[in-house]
Protein backbone atom coordinates (compact mmCIF):
# COMPACT_ATOMS: atom_id res chain seq x y z
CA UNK A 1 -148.15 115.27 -118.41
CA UNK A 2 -144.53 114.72 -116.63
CA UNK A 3 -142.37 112.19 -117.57
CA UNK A 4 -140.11 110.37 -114.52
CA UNK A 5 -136.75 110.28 -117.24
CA UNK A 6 -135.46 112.27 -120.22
CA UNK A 7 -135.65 108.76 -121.80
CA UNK A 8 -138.86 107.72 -123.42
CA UNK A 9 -140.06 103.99 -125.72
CA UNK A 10 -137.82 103.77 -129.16
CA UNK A 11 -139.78 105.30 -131.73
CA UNK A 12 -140.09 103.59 -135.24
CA UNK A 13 -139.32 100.14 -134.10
CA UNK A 14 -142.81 98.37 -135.68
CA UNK A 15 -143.62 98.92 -139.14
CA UNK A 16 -147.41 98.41 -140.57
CA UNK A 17 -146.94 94.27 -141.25
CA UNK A 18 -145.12 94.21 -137.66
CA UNK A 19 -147.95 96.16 -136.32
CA UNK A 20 -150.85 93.89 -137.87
CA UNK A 21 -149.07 90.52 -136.88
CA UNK A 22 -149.08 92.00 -133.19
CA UNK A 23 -152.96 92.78 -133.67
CA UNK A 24 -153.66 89.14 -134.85
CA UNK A 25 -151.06 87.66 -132.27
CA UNK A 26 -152.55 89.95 -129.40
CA UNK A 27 -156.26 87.43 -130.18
CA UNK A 28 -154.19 84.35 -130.35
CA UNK A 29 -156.49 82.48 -132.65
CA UNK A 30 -155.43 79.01 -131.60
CA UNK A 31 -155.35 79.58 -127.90
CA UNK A 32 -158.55 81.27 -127.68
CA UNK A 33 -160.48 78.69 -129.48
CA UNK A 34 -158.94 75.56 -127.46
CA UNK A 35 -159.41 77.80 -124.54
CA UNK A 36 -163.02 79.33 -125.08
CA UNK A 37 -164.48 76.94 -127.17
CA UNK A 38 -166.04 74.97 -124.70
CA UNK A 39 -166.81 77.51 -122.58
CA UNK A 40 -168.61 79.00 -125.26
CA UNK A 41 -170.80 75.66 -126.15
CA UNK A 42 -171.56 75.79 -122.66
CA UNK A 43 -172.85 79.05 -122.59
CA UNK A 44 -174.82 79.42 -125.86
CA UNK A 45 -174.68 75.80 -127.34
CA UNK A 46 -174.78 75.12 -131.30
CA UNK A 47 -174.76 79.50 -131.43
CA UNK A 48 -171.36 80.06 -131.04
CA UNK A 49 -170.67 81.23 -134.53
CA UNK A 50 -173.84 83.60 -134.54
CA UNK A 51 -172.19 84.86 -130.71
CA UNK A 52 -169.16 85.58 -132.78
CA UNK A 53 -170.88 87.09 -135.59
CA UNK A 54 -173.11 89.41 -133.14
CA UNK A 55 -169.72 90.80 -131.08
CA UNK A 56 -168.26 91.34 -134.13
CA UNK A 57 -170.31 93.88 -135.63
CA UNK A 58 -169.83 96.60 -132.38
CA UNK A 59 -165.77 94.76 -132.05
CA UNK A 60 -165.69 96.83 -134.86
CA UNK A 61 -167.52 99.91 -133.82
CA UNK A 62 -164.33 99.63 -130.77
CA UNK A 63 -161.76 99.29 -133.59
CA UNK A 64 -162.78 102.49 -135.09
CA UNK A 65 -162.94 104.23 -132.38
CA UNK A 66 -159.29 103.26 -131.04
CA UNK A 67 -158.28 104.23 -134.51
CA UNK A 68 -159.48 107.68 -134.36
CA UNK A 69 -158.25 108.15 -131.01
CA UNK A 70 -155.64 106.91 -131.94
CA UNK A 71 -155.03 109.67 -134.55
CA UNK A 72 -155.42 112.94 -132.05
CA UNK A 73 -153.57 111.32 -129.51
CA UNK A 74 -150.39 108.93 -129.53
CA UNK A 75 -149.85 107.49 -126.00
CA UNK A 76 -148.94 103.96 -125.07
CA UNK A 77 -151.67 104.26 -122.34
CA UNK A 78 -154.07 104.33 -124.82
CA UNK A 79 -157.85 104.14 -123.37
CA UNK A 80 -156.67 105.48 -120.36
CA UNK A 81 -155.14 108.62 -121.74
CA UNK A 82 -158.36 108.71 -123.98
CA UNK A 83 -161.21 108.20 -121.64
CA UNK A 84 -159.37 110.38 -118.96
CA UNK A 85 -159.12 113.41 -121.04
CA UNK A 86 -162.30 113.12 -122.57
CA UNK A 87 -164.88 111.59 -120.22
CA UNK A 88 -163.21 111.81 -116.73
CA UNK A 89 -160.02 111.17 -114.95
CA UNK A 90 -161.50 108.61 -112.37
CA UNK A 91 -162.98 107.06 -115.55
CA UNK A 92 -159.85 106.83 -117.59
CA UNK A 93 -157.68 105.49 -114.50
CA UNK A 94 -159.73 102.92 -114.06
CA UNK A 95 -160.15 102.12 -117.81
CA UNK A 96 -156.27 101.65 -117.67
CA UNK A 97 -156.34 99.87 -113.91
CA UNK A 98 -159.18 96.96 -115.96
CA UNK A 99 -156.71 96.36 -118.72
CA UNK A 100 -153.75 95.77 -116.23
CA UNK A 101 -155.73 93.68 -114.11
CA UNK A 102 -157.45 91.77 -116.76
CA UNK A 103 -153.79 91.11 -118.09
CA UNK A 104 -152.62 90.11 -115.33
CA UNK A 105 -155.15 88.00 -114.80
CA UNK A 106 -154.80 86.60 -118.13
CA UNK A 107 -151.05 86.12 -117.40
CA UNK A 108 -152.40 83.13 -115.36
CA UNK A 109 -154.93 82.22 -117.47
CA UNK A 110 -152.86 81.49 -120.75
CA UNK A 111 -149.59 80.25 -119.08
CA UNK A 112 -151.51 77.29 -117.70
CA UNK A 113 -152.26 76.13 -120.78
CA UNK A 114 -149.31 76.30 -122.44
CA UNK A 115 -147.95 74.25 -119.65
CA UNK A 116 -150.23 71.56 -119.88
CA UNK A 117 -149.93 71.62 -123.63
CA UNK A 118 -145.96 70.94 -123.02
CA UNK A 119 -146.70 68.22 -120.86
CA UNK A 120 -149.37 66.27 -122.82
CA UNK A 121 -146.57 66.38 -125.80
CA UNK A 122 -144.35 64.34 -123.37
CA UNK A 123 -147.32 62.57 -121.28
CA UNK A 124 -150.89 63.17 -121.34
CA UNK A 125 -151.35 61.66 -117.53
CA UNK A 126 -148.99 64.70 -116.65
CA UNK A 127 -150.95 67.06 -118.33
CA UNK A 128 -154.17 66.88 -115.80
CA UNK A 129 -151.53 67.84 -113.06
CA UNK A 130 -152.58 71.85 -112.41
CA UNK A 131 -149.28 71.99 -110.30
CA UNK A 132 -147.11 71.09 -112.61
CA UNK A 133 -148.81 72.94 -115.65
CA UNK A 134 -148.36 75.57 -113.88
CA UNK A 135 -144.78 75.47 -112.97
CA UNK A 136 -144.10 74.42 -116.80
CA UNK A 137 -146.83 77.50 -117.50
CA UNK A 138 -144.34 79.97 -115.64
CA UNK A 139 -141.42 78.82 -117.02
CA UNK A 140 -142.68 79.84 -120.84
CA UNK A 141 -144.09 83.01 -118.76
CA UNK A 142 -140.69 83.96 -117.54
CA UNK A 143 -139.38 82.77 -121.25
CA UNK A 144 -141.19 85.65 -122.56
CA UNK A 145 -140.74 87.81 -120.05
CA UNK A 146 -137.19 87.68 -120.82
CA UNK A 147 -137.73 88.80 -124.70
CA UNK A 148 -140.01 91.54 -123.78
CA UNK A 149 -137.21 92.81 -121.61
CA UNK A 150 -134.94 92.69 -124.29
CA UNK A 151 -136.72 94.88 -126.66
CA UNK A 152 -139.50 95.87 -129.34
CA UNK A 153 -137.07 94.24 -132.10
CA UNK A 154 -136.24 91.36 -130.41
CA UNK A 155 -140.21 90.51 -129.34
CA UNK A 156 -140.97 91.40 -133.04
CA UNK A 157 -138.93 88.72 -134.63
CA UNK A 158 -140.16 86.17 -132.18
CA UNK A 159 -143.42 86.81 -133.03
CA UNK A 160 -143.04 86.70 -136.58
CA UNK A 161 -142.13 83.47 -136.25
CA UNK A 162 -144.36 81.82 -133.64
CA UNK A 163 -147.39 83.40 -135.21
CA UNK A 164 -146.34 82.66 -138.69
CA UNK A 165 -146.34 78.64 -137.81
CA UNK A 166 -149.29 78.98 -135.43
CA UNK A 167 -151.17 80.60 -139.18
CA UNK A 168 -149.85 78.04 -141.32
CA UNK A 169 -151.02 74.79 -138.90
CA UNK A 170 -154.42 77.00 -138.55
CA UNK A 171 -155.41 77.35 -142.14
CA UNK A 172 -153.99 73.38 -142.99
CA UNK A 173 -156.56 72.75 -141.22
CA UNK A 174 -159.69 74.67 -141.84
CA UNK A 175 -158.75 73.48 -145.12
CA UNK A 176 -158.22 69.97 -144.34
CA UNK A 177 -161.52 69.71 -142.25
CA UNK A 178 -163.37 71.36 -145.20
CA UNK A 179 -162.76 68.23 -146.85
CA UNK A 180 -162.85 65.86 -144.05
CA UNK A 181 -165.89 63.37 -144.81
CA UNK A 182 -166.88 62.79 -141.16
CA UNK A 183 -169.69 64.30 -139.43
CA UNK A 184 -171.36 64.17 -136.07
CA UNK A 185 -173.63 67.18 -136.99
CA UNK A 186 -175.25 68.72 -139.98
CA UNK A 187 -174.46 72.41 -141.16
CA UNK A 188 -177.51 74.30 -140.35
CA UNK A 189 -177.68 78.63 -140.51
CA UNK A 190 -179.76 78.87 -137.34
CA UNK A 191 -176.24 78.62 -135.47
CA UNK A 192 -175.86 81.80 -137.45
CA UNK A 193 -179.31 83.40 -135.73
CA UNK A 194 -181.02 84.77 -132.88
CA UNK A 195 -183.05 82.05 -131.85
CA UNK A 196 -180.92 79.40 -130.31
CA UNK A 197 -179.83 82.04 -127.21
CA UNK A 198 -181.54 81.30 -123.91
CA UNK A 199 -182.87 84.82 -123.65
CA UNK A 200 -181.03 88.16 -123.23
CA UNK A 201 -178.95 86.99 -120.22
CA UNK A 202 -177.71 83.88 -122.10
CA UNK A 203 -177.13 85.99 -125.27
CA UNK A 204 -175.30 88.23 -122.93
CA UNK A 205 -173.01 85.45 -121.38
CA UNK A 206 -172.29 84.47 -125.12
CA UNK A 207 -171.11 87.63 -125.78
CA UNK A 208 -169.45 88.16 -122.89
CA UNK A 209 -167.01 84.99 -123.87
CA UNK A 210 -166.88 86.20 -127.51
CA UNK A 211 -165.20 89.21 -126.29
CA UNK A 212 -162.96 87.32 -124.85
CA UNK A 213 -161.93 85.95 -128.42
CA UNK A 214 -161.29 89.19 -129.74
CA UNK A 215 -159.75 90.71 -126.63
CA UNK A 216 -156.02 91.59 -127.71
CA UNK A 217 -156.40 93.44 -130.95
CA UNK A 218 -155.70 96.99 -129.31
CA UNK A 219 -152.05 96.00 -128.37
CA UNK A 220 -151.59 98.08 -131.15
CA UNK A 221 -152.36 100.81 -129.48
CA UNK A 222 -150.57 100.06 -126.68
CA UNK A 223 -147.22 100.08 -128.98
CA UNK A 224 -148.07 103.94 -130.96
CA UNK A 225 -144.86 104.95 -129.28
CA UNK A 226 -142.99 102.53 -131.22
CA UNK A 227 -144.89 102.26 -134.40
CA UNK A 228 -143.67 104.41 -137.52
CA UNK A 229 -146.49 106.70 -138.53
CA UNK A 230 -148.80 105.49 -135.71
CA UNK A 231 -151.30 107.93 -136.43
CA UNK A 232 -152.60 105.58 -139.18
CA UNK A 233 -150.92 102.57 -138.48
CA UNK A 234 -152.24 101.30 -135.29
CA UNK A 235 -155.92 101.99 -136.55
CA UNK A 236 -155.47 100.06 -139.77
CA UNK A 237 -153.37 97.42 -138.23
CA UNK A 238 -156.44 96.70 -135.53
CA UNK A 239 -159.10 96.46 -138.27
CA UNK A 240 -157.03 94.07 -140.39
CA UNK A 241 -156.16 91.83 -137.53
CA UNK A 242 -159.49 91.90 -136.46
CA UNK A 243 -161.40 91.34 -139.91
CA UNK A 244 -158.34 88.18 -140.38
CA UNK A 245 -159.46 86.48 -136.98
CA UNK A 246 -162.99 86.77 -136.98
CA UNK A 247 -162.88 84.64 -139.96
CA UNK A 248 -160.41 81.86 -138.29
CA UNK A 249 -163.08 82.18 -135.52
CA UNK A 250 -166.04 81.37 -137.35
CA UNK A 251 -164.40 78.50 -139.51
CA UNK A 252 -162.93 76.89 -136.56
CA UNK A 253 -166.21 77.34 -134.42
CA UNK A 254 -168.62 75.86 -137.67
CA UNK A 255 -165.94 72.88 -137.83
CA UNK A 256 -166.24 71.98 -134.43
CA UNK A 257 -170.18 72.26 -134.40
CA UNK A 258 -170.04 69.43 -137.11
CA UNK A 259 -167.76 67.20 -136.41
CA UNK A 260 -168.06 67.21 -132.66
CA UNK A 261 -171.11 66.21 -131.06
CA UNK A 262 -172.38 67.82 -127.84
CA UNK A 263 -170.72 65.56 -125.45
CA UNK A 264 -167.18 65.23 -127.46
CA UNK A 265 -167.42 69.37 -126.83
CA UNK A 266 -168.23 69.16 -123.25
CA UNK A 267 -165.32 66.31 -122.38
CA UNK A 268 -162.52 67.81 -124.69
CA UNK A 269 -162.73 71.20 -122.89
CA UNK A 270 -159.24 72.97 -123.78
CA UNK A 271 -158.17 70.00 -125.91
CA UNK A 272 -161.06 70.23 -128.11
CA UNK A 273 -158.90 71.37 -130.82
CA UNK A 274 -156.48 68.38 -130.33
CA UNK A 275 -159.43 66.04 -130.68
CA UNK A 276 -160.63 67.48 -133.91
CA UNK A 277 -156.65 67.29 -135.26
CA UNK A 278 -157.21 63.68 -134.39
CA UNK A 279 -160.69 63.88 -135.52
CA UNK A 280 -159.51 65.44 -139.09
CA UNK A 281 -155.95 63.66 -139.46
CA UNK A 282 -155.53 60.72 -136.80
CA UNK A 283 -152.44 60.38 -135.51
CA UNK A 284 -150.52 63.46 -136.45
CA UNK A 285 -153.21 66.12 -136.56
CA UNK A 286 -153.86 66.31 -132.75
CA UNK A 287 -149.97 66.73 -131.83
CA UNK A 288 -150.09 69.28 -134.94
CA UNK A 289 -152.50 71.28 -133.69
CA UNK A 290 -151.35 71.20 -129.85
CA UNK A 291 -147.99 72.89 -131.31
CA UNK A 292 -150.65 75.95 -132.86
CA UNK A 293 -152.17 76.20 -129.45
CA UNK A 294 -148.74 76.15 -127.79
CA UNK A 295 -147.39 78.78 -130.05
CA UNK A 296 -150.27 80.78 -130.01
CA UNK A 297 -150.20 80.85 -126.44
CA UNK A 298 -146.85 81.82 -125.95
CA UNK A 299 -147.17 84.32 -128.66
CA UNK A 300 -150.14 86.00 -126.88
CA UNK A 301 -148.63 86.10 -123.57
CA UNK A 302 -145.82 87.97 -124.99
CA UNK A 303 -148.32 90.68 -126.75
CA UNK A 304 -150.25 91.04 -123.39
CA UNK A 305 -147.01 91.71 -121.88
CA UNK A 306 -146.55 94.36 -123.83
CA UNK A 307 -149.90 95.87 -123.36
CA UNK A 308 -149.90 95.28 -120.04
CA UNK A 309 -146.10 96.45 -119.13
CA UNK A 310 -147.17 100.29 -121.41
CA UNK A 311 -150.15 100.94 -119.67
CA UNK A 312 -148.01 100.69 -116.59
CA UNK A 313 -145.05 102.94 -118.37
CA UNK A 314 -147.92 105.14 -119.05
CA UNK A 315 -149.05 105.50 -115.86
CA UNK A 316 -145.80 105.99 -113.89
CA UNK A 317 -144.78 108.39 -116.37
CA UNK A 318 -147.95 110.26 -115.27
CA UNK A 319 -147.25 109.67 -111.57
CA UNK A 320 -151.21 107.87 -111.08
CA UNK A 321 -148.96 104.72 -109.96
CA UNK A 322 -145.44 104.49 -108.74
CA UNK A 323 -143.01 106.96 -110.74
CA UNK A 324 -140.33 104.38 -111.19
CA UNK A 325 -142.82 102.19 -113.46
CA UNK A 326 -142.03 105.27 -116.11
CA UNK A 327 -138.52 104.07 -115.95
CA UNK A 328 -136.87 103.19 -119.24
CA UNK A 329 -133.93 101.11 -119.48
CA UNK A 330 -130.80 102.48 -120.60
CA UNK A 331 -129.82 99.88 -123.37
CA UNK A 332 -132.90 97.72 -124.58
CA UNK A 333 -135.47 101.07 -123.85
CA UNK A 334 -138.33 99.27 -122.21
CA UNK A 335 -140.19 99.94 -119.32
CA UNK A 336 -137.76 97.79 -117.17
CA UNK A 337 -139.63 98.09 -113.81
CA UNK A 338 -142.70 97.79 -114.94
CA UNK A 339 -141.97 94.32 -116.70
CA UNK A 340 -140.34 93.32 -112.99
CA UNK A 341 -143.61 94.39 -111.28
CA UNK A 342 -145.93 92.52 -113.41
CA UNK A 343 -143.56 89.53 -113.42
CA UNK A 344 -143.47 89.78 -109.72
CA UNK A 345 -147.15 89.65 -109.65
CA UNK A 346 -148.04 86.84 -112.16
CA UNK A 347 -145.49 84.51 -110.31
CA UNK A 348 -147.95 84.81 -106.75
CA UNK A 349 -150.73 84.16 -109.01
CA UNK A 350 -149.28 81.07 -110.28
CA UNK A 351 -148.46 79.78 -107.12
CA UNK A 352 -152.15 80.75 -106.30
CA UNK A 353 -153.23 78.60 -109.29
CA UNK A 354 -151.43 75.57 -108.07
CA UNK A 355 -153.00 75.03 -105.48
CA UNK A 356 -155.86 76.12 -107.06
CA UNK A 357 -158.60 73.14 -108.69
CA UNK A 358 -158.67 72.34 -112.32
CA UNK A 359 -156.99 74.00 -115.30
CA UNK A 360 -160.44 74.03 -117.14
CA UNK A 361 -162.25 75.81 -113.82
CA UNK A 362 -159.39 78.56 -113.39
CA UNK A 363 -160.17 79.21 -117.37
CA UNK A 364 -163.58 79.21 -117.37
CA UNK A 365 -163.66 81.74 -113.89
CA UNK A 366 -160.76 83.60 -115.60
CA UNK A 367 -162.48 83.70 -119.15
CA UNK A 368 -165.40 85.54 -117.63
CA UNK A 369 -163.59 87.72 -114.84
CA UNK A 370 -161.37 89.05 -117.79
CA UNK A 371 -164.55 89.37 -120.19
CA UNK A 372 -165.91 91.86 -117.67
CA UNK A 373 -162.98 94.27 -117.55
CA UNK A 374 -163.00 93.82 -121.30
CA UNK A 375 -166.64 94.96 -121.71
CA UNK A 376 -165.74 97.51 -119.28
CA UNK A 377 -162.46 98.91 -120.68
CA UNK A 378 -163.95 99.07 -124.17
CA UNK A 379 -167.06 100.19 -123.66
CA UNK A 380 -166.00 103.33 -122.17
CA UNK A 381 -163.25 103.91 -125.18
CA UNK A 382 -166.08 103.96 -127.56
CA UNK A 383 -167.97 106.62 -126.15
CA UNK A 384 -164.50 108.62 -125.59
CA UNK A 385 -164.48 108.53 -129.60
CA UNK A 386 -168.13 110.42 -129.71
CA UNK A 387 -167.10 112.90 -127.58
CA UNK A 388 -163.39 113.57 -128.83
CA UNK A 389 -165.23 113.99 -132.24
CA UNK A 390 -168.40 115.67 -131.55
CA UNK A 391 -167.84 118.62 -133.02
CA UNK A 392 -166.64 116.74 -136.68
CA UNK A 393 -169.66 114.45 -136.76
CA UNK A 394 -172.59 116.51 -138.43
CA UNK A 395 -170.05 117.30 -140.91
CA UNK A 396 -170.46 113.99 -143.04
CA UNK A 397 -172.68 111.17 -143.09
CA UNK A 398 -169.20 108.60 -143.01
CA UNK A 399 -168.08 110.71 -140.11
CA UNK A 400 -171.64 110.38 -138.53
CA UNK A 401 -171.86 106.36 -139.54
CA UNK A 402 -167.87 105.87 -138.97
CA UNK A 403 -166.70 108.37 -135.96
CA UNK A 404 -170.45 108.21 -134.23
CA UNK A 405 -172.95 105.64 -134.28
CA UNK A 406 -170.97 102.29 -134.80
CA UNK A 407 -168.58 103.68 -131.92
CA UNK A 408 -171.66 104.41 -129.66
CA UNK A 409 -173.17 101.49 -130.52
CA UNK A 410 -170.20 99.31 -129.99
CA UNK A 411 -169.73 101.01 -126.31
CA UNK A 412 -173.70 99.85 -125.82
CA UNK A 413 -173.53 96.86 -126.47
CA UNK A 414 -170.23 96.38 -124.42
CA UNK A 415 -172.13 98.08 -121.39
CA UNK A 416 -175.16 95.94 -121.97
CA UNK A 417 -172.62 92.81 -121.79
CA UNK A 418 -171.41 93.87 -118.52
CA UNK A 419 -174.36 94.39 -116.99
CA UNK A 420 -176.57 91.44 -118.19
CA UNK A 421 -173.57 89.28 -117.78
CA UNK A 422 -173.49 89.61 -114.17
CA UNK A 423 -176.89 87.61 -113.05
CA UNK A 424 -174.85 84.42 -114.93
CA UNK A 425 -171.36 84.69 -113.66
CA UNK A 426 -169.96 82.26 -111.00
CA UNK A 427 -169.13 84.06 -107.49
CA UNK A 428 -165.56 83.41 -108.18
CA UNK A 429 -165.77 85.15 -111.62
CA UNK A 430 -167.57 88.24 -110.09
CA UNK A 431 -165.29 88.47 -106.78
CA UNK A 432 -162.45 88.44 -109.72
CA UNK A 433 -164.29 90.43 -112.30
CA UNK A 434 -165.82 93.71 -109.95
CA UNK A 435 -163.13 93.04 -107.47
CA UNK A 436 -160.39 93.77 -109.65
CA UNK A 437 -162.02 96.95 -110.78
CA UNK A 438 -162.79 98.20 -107.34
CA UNK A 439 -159.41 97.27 -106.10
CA UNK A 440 -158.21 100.00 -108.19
CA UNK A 441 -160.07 103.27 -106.55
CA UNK A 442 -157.43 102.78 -103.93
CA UNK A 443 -154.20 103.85 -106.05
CA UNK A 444 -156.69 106.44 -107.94
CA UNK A 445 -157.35 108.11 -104.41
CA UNK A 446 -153.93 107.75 -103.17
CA UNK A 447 -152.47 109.36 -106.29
CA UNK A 448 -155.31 111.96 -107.19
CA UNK A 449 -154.61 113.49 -104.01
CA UNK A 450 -151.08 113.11 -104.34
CA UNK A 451 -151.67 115.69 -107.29
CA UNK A 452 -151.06 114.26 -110.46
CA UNK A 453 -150.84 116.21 -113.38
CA UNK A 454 -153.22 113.52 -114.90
CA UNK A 455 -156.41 115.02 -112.92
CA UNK A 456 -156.08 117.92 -114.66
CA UNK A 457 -156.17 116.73 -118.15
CA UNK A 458 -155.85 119.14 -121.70
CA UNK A 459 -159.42 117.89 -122.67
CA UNK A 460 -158.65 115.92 -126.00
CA UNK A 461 -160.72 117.09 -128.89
CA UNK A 462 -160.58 116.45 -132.48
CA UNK A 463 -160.74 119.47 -134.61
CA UNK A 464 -158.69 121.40 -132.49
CA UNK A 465 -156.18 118.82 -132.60
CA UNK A 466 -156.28 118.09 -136.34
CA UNK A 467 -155.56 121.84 -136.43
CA UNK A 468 -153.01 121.88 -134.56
CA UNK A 469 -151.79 119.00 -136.36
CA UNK A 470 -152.04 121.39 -140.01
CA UNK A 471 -150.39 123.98 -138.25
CA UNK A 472 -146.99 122.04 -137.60
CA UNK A 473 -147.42 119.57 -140.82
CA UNK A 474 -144.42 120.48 -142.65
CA UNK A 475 -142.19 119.64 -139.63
CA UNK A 476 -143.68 116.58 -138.75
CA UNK A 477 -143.54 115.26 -142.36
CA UNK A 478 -139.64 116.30 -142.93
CA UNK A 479 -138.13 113.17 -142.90
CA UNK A 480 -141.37 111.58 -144.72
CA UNK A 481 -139.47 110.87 -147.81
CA UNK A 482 -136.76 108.69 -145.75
CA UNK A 483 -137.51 105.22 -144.39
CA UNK A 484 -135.72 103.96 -141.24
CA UNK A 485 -135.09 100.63 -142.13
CA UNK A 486 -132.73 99.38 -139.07
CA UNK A 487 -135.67 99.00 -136.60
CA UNK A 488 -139.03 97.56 -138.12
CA UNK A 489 -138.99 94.74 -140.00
CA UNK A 490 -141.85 95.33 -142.44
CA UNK A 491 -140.95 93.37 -146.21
């Protein structure tokens, strides 16, 4: 595949603790509980953690298989390289066309927050004010927008930090609510079971919104340009993050199921972790834990930023989308146009969103419009895994377990999701959800005929490209015993 420019992303910039700070970042903990966890009572009740628990085990099954993907083929496109030279072109494009959109989307989505989050630390009255949330929202929007520009080390460092205090504030207080002697609700492990969903289509809306939680992880292979020795380090860097935040999701969601009732869930909406700071520590533990949410919001829109702004790279670099988004710029080396377009676009959808109704109905429209490409995106990147590897699988019963089932049955249940989802979606959430997809056949016809080099894809297989791999091993390992230490910042 042709590249626009002799210039390509900086290699070696992320290291493997970079790399697994941008996989928990990429979740955002903090924002997506104060921004899901209503939703998710909503949707499935006192079940939330057993929702989480249940997406979890095939979240997983996805990890793996963007980790062995991962390993055959480095491309900042990820599941759209993947899927496309695998399954089918049309299939991968649009793979890559749900993750922009969904980002995009999202862009929206998590900037309004964080601008009524900056507002209620000033003045709570201002805070219900969607048009100025979201002018505040696209001022931290353009904030980040700004760092990405400026480069993987400079978006590394700030994410260090903001995720580093966002974790601290978290884990105070799981800790400090494990002690708290207040309840509204007793512990009970049926919110752990099957039996509190309302059937498969209220099971499926839970899981739907649980993706959303998880959503953000493959950033890291988004960055496999960038990352010294991405060929294990994105994999192992998704599977961390992942394992660290399903845990922060299930303590938070338990914690809020006890010392919340019903009604406190319902009214708090996106503050509902503020109230339980309050709830926990009165006082100072509400303004504490608006500053995680804040951070963690900010954080994440700068990861999704960066997946979003390499898919496009990715895709101008293959000519499926305007060349010029494969531009590279000269001194920071980041995809420079691509960052403008998507900032371009995000800005009409926040002046969309102001006039818009309230910040809790965009999120809970945008929550399940995104979950959809998510399910969608995903879904079809786990069965790219089977087939990349189907001629290693009957070799082992770990490659069978590891590189075959738990990817296929990850990509089930992400298809199930998508299609049981849809009978309990809102109109706006579908028009958002299915119209974003189909929105995309339009560049994919426009630029298939145009006669991209991507619609005739090297199919991408696994043993021939671990042999290929063997064959050129001892001059891709020459500079193995040296370790660049002026770009990543691992300890």
């Amino acid at each position: 595949m042709r590249t626009t420019t002799n210039r390509g992303l900086q290699p070696n910039v992320l290291g493997t603790f970079d790399t697994i700070v941008m996989a928990v970042a990429g979740s955002a903990p903090a924002y997506s509980m104060a921004a899901t966890t209503a939703v998710l009572f909503g949707a499935v009740g006192y079940a939330g953690p057993a929702a989480l628990l249940y997406c979890a085990i095939p979240m997983f099954g996805i990890v793996l298989a963007y980790a062995r993907l991962g390993r055959i083929d480095v491309n900042a496109g990820a599941g759209y390289s993947w899927v496309g030279r695998t399954l089918h072109p049309f299939l991968g494009f649009l793979s890559g066309w749900a993750l922009v959109f969904a980002a995009t989307v999202f862009m929206v989505a998590g900037s309004l927050p964080a601008g009524s989050l900056t507002l209620a630390l000033i003045d709570q009255d201002l805070a219900d004010s969607t048009p100025l949330a979201a002018a505040v929202g696209a001022g931290w929007f353009l904030m980040m927008l700004l760092v990405v520009l400026g480069g993987a080390r400079l978006t590394v460092r700030a994410q260090l930090i903001m995720s580093g205090v966002e974790m601290l504030i978290l884990v105070g207080f799981i800790l400090a609510a494990v002690a708290h002697r207040g309840r509204a609700t007793a512990f009970d492990w049926s919110w752990f079971g099957l039996g509190q969903f309302d059937g498969a289509q209220g099971f499926a809306a839970g899981a739907l919104i649980a993706a959303f939680y998880y959503w953000g992880w493959d950033v890291t292979s988004n960055l496999s340009e960038e990352t010294r020795n991405s060929r294990r380090t994105a994999g192992l860097a998704a599977l961390v993050g992942v394992g660290f935040v399903f845990l922060l999701f299930v303590a938070v969601t338990v914690v809020v199921n006890i010392l919340l009732s019903a009604e406190e869930i319902r009214t708090a909406g996106p503050n509902v972790l503020a109230v339980i700071g309050q709830e926990v520590w009165p006082g100072v533990g509400g303004k504490l834990l608006v500053v995680a949410v804040l951070l963690s919001t900010v954080a994440t829109l700068e990861t999704t930023l960066l997946q979003v702004t390499r898919s496009l790279f990715a895709m101008g670099r293959d000519r499926t989308l305007p060349s010029a988004l494969g531009a590279v710029h000269r001194r920071w080396n980041t995809p420079w146009v691509a960052i403008v377009a998507v900032g371009g676009a995000a800005l009409v959808l926040f002046a969309a969103a102001a006039a818009a109704g309230s910040v809790q109905q965009i999120l809970r429209d945008a929550v399940s419009a995104i979950g959809l490409q998510i399910a969608f995106y995903y879904g079809l990147a786990g069965i790219a895994a089977v087939v990349a590897y189907k001629s290693l699988l009957l070799r082992s019963v770990r490659n069978l377990l590891l590189g075959g089932v738990w990817p296929l049955l990850g990509s089930a249940f992400m298809l199930w999701t998508f299609v049981e989802s849809l009978g309990e979606l809102s109109t706006t959430a579908l028009t958002i959800g299915l119209g974003g997809l189909l929105l995309g056949v339009v560049p994919l016809l426009v630029y298939w005929r145009g006669g991209s080099d991507y619609y005739r894809p090297a199919r991408l297989d696994a043993a021939r490209a671990m042999a290929a791999a063997e064959g050129s091993g001892p001059a891709t390992r020459a500079r193995s015993g040296t370790r660049d230490k002026s770009y990543a910042t691992d300890f």
